[in-house]
Protein backbone atom coordinates (compact mmCIF):
# COMPACT_ATOMS: atom_id res chain seq x y z
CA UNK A 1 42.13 -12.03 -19.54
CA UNK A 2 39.32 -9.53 -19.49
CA UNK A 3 35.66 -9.29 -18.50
CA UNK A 4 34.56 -5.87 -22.35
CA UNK A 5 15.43 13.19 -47.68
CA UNK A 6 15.43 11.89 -49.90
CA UNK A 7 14.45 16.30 -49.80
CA UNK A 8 11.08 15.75 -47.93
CA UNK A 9 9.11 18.03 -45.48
CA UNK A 10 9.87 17.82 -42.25
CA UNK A 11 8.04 14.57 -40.75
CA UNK A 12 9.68 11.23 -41.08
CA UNK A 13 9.78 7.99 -39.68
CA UNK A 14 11.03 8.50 -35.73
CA UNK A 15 9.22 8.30 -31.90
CA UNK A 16 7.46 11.41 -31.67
CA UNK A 17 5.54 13.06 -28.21
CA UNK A 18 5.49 12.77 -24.21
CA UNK A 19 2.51 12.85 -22.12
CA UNK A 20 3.12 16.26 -21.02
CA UNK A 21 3.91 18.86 -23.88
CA UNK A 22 7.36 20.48 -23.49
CA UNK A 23 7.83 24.25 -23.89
CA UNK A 24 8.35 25.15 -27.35
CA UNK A 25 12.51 25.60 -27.83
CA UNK A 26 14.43 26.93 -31.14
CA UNK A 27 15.35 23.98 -33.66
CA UNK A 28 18.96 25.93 -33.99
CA UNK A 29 20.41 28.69 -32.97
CA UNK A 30 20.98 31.47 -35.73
CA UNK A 31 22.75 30.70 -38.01
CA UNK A 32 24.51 32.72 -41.17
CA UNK A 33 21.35 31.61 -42.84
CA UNK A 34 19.78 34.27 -43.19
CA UNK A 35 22.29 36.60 -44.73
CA UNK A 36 25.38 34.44 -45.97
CA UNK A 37 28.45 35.99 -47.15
CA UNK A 38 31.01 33.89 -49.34
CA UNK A 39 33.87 36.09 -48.00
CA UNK A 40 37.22 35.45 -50.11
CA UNK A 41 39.71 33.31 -48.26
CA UNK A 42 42.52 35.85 -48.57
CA UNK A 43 40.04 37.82 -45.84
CA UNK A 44 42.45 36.64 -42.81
CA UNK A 45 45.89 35.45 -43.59
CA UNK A 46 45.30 32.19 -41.75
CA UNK A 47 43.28 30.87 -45.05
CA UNK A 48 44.53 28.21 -46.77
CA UNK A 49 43.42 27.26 -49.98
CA UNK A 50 43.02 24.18 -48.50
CA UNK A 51 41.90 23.14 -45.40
CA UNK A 52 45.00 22.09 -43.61
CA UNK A 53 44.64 20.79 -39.99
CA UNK A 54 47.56 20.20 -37.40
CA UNK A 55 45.80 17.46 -35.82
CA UNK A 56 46.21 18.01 -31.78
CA UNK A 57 49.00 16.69 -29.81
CA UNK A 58 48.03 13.13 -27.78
CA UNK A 59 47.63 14.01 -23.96
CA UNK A 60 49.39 11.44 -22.12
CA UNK A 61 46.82 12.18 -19.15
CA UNK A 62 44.04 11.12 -21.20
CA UNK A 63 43.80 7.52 -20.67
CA UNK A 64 40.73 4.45 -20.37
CA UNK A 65 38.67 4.85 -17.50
CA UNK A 66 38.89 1.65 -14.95
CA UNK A 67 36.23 -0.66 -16.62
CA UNK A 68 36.61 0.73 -20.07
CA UNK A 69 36.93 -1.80 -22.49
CA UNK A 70 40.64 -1.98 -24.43
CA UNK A 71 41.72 -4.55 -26.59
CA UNK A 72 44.67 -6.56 -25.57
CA UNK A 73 44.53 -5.52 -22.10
CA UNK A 74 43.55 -6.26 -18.23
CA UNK A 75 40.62 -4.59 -17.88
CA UNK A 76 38.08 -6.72 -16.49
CA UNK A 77 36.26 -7.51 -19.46
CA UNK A 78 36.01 -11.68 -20.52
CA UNK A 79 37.82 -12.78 -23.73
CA UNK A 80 35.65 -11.79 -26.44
CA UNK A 81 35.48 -11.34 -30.50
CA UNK A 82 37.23 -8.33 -30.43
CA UNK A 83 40.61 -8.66 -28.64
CA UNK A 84 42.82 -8.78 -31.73
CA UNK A 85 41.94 -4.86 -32.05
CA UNK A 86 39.85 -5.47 -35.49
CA UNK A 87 36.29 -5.02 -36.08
CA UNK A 88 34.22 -8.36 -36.70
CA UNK A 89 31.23 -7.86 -38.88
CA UNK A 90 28.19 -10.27 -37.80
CA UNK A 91 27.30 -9.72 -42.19
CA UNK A 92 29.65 -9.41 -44.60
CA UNK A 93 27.43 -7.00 -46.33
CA UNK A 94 26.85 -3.46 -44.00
CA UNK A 95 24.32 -1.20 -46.21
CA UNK A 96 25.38 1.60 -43.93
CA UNK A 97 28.48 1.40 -46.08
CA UNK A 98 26.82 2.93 -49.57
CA UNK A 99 25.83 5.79 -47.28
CA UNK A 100 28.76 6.79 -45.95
CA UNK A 101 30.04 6.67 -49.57
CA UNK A 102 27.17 9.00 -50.24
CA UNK A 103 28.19 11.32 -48.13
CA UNK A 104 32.10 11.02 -49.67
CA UNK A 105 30.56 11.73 -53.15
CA UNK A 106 28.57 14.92 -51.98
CA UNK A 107 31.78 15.67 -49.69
CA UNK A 108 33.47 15.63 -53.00
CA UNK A 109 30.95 17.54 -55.49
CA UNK A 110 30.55 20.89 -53.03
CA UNK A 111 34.33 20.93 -51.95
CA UNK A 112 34.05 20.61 -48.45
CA UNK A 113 37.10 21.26 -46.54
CA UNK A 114 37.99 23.60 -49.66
CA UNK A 115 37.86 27.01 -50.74
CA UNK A 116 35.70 25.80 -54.02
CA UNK A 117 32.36 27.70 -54.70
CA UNK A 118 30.14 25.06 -56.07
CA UNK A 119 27.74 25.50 -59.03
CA UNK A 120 24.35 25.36 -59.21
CA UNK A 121 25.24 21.64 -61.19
CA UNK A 122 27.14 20.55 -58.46
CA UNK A 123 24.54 20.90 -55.85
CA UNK A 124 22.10 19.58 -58.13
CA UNK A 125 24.16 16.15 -58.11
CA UNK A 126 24.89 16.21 -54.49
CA UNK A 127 21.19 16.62 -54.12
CA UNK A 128 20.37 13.37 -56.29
CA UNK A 129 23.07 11.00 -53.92
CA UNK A 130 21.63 12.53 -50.97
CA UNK A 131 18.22 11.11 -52.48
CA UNK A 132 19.02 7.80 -53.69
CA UNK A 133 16.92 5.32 -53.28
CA UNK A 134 17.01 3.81 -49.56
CA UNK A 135 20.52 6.43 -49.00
CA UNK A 136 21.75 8.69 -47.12
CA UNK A 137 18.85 10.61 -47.24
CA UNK A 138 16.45 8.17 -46.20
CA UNK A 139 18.12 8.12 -42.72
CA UNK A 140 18.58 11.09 -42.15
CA UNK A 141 14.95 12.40 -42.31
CA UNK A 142 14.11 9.39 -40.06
CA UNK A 143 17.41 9.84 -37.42
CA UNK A 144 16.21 9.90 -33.90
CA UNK A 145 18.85 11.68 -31.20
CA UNK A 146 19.16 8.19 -28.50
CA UNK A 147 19.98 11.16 -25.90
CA UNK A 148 16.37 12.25 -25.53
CA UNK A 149 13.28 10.03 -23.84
CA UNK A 150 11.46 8.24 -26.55
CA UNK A 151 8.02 9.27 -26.24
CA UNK A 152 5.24 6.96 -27.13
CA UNK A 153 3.80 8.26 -30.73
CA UNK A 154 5.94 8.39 -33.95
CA UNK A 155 7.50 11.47 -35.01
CA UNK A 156 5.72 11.13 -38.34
CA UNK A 157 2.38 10.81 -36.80
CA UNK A 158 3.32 14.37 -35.46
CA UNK A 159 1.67 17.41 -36.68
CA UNK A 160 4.18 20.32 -37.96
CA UNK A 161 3.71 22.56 -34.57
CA UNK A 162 3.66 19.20 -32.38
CA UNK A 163 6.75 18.19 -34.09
CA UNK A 164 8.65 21.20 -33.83
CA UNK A 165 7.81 20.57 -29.76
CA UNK A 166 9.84 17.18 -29.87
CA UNK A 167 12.97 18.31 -32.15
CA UNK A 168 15.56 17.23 -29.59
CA UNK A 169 14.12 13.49 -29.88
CA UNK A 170 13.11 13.60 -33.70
CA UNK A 171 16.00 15.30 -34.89
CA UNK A 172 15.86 14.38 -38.38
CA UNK A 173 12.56 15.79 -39.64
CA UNK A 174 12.84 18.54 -36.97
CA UNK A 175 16.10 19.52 -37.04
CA UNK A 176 18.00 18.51 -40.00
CA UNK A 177 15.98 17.73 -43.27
CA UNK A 178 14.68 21.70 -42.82
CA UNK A 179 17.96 22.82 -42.94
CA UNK A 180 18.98 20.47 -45.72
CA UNK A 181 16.22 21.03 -47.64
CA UNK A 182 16.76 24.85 -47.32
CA UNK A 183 20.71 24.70 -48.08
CA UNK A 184 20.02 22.44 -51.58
CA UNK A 185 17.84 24.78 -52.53
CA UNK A 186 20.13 28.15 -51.87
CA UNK A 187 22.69 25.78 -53.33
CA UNK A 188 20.39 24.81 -56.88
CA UNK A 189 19.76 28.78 -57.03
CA UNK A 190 23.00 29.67 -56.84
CA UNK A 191 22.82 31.70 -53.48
CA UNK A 192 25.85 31.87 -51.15
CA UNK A 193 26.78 28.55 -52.87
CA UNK A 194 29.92 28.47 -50.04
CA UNK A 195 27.53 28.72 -46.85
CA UNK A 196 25.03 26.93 -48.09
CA UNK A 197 27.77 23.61 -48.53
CA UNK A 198 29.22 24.48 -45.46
CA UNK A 199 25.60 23.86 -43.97
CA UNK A 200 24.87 20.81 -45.59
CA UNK A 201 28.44 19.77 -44.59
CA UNK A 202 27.80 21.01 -40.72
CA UNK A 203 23.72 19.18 -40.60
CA UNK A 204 25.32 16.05 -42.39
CA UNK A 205 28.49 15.72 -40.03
CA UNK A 206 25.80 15.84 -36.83
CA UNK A 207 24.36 12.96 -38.15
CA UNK A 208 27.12 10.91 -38.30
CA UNK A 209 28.07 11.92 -35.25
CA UNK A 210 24.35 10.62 -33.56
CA UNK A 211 24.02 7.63 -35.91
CA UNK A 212 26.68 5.33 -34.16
CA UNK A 213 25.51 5.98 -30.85
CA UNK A 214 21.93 5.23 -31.89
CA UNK A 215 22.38 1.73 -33.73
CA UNK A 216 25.11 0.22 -30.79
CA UNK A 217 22.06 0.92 -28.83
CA UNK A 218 19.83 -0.47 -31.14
CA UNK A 219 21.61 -3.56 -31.04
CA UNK A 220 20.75 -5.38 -28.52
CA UNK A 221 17.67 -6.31 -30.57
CA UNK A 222 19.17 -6.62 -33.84
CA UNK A 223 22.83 -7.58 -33.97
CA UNK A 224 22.81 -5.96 -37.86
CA UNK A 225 22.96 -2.42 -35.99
CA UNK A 226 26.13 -2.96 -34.44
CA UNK A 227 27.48 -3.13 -38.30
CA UNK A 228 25.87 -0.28 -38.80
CA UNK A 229 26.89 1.69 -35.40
CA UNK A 230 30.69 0.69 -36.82
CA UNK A 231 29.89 1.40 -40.70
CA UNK A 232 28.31 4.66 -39.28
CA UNK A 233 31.76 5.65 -37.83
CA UNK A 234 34.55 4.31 -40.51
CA UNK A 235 32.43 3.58 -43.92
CA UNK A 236 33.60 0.06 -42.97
CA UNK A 237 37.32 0.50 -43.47
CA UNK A 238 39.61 -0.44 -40.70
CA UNK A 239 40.96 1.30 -37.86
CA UNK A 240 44.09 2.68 -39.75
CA UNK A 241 42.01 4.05 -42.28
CA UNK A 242 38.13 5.45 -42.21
CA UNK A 243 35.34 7.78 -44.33
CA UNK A 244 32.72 9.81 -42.88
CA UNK A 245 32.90 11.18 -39.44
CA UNK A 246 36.32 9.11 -39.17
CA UNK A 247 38.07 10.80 -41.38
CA UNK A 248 37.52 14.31 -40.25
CA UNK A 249 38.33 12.86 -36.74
CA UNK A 250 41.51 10.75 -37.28
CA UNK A 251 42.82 14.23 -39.35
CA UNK A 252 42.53 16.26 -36.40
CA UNK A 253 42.80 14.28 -33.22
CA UNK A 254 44.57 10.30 -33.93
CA UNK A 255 44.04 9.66 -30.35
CA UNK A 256 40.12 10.29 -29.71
CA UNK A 257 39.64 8.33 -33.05
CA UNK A 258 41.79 5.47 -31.47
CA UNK A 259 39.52 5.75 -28.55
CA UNK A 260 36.38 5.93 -30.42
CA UNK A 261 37.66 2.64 -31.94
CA UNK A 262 37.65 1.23 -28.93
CA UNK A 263 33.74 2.56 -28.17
CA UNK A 264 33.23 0.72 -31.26
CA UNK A 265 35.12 -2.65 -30.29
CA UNK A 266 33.39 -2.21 -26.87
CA UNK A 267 30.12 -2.60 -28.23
CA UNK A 268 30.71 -5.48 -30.46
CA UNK A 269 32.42 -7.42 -27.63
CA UNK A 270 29.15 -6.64 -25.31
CA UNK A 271 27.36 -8.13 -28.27
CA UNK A 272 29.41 -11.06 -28.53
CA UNK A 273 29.33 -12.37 -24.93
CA UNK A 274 25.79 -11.29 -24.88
CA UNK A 275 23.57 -14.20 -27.01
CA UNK A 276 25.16 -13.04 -30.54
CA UNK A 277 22.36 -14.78 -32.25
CA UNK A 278 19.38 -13.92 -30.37
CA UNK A 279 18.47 -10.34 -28.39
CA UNK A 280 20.76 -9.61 -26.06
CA UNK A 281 19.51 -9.61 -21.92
CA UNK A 282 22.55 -7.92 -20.20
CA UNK A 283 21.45 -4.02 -20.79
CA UNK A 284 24.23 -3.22 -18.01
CA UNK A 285 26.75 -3.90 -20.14
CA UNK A 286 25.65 -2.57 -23.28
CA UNK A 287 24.65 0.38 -21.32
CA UNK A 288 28.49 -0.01 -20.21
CA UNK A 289 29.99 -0.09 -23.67
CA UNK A 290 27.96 2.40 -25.54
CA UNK A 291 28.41 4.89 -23.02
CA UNK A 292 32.51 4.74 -23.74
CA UNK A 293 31.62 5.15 -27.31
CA UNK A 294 29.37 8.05 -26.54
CA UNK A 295 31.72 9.68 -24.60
CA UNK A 296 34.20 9.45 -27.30
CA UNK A 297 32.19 10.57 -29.67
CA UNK A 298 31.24 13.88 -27.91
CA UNK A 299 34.94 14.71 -27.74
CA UNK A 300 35.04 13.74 -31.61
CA UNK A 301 32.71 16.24 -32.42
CA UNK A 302 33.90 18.85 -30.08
CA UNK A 303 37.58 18.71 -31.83
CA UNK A 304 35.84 19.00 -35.19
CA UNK A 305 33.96 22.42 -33.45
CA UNK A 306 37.48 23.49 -32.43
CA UNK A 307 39.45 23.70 -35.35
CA UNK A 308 36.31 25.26 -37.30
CA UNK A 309 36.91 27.79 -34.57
CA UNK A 310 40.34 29.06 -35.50
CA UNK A 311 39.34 28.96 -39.03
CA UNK A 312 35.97 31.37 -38.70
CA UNK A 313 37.01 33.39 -40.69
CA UNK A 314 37.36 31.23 -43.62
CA UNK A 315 34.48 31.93 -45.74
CA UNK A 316 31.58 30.61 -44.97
CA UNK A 317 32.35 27.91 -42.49
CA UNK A 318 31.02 30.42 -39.10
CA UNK A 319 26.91 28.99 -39.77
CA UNK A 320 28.50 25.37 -39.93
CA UNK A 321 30.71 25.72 -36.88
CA UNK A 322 27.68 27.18 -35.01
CA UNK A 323 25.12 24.68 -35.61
CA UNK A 324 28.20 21.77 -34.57
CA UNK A 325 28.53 23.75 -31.54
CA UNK A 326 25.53 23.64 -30.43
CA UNK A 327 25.02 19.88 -30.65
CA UNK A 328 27.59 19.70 -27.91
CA UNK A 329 25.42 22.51 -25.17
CA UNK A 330 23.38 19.17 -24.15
CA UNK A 331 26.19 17.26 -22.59
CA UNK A 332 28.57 20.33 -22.33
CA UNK A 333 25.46 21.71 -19.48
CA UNK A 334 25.42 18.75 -17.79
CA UNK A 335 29.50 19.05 -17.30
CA UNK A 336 30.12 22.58 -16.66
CA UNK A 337 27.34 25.03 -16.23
CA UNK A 338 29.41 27.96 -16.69
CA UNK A 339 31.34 26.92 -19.64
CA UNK A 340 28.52 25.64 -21.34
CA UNK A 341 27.90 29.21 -21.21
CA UNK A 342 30.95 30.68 -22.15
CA UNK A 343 30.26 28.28 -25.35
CA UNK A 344 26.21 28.97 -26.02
CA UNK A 345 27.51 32.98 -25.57
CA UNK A 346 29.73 32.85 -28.33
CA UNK A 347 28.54 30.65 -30.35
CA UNK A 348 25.60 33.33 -30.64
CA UNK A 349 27.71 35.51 -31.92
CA UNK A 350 26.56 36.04 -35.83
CA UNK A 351 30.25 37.76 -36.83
CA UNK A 352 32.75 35.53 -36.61
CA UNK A 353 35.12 38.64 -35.84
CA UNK A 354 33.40 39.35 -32.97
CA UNK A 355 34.23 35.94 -31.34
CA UNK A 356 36.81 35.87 -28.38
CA UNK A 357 38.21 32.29 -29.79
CA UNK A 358 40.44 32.12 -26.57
CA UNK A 359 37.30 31.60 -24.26
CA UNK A 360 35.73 29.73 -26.63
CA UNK A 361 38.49 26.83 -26.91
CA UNK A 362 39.46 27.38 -23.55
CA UNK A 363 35.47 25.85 -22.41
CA UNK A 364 35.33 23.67 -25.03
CA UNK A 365 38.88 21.91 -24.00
CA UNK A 366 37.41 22.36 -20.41
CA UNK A 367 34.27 20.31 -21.28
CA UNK A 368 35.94 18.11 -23.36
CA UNK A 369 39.38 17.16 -22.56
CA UNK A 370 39.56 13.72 -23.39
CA UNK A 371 37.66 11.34 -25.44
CA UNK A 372 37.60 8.67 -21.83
CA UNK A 373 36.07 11.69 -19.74
């Protein structure tokens, strides 16, 4: 049939530095940061109270790459665990779970995806789930981006300035606890409360979208990550339903979450045909599998970027949408040279009036047309 932080300073527990130093690069692009404006959402006629989202129309030319595992059909892959099209936990417990609640119950105390201006109170209780013991927060200072070379030291072994040299790799000291840290505490103070939940929002949403990738890798020595790499996705709910990163992608694009399924499916089958109760010895085909769920991902995340585009002017949401966007200039260079530029030009653009939105969802449904591609 087939053949398949807690608010801390900026060092945590990752894989830290290369032989060779790299050139020093920026942690982010600008961002609203600096000078946030809670604009009223009556400031374009397009605002909704609400966020409402016309999720995007399938594309009948987007289909499963020859070799890309599907369940329930010829594709080459051998039977395996997860033909009936449902996820099959190796424990019945995932821990990965409570976080993704986490990040429901912050989603839900600073409004995201609403026009609501938290209070100081609000972010002071987001700020206590994001720190709960061994929660959210305690992977997300730790989160290592699987795209980069690991280099041979631990992030948190890494002075500051050394650090700041490896932020690609150790991405959640570098990268995201700074900006976390700094939106709480704009957030606590009562400053721009709207951008500064629209950041936490934007530097929470790119870790869900690394932290699947990064345990189906993980896997192949410890068969509890694949839970997590599908916990990491859905908050453990089913296909028809989903938290988290699922959630925001089912709403705006049903058929790159159905694929991303798949991704997910594809690595637990690998896993299953590949000594479920010991480490795993064909990398091929986990290399196989996780890069369908990678690519899916990417396109995930790039649909989230382009509906944050049409709504720019929305608030505060421009320093989210920027920082999402420029998660996706890694794999959106090695596609298309010239629209990764199109994208890194506008999304350097600090007015969100300024931005030609044509080009910019023009490249970014040029990069990423299809959650298979």
């Amino acid at each position: 049939m087939r053949s398949i932080v807690m608010l801390v300073a900026a060092c945590a527990l990752t894989l830290g530095c290369e032989a060779a130093d790299p050139e020093p690069r920026p942690l982010l692009p600008a961002t609203d940061a600096d000078a946030p404006i809670d604009a009223p959402l009556d400031a374009d006629p397009s605002c909704s109270k609400v966020e409402e989202l016309a999720p995007l129309a399938d594309d009948p030319a987007c289909q499963p790459n020859p070799g890309d595992y599907v369940p329930a059909a010829d594709d080459g892959w051998p039977v395996c665990i997860s033909d009936d099209g449902a996820y099959h936990r190796f424990n019945a417990s995932i821990s990965s779970v409570t976080r993704i609640d986490a990040f429901e119950r912050i989603a839900g105390a600073l409004g995201f995806g609403t026009d609501v201006a938290p209070t100081p109170a609000d972010f002071v209780d987001a700020k206590a789930i994001f720190a709960e013991d061994q929660g959210l927060g305690s992977r997300v200072e730790r989160r290592e981006d699987e795209h980069y070379p690991a280099p041979p030291a631990a992030c948190n072994t890494l002075p500051a300035e050394q650090l700041a040299l490896y932020a690609d790799r150790c991405v959640g000291p570098a990268k995201l606890v700074p900006v976390l840290n700094a939106a709480f505490a704009d957030g606590v103070a009562g400053r721009s409360p709207r951008a500064a939940a629209d950041r936490i929002e934007a530097a929470l949403l790119w870790f869900l979208y690394l932290s699947p990738f990064k345990e189906a890798r993980t896997c192949a020595t410890k068969v509890d990550d694949c839970d997590s790499s599908y916990a990491y996705y859905t908050g453990g709910d089913p296909k028809e339903q989903g938290k988290g990163f699922a959630r925001y992608v089912r709403a705006r694009s049903p058929q790159t979450h159905a694929a991303i399924w798949n991704g997910i499916l594809a690595v637990r089958c690998w896993r299953d045909l590949d000594n479920p109760t010991g480490a795993a010895a064909d990398l091929a085909t986990r290399d196989k599998a996780v890069a369908q769920l990678d690519r899916a991902l990417t396109r995930g995340l790039a649909v989230i970027v382009r509906q944050r585009v049409a709504r720019r002017l929305c608030g505060a949401s421009w320093s989210g949408t920027r920082m999402l966007g420029a998660v996706l200039d890694r794999e959106a260079t090695a596609r298309d040279a010239g629209r990764a530029a199109i994208l890194r030009a506008e999304l350097a653009k600090s007015d969100p009036s300024t931005v030609d939105e044509k080009a910019l969802v023009a490249a970014l449904d040029g990069l990423f047309p299809c959650a298979y591609r």
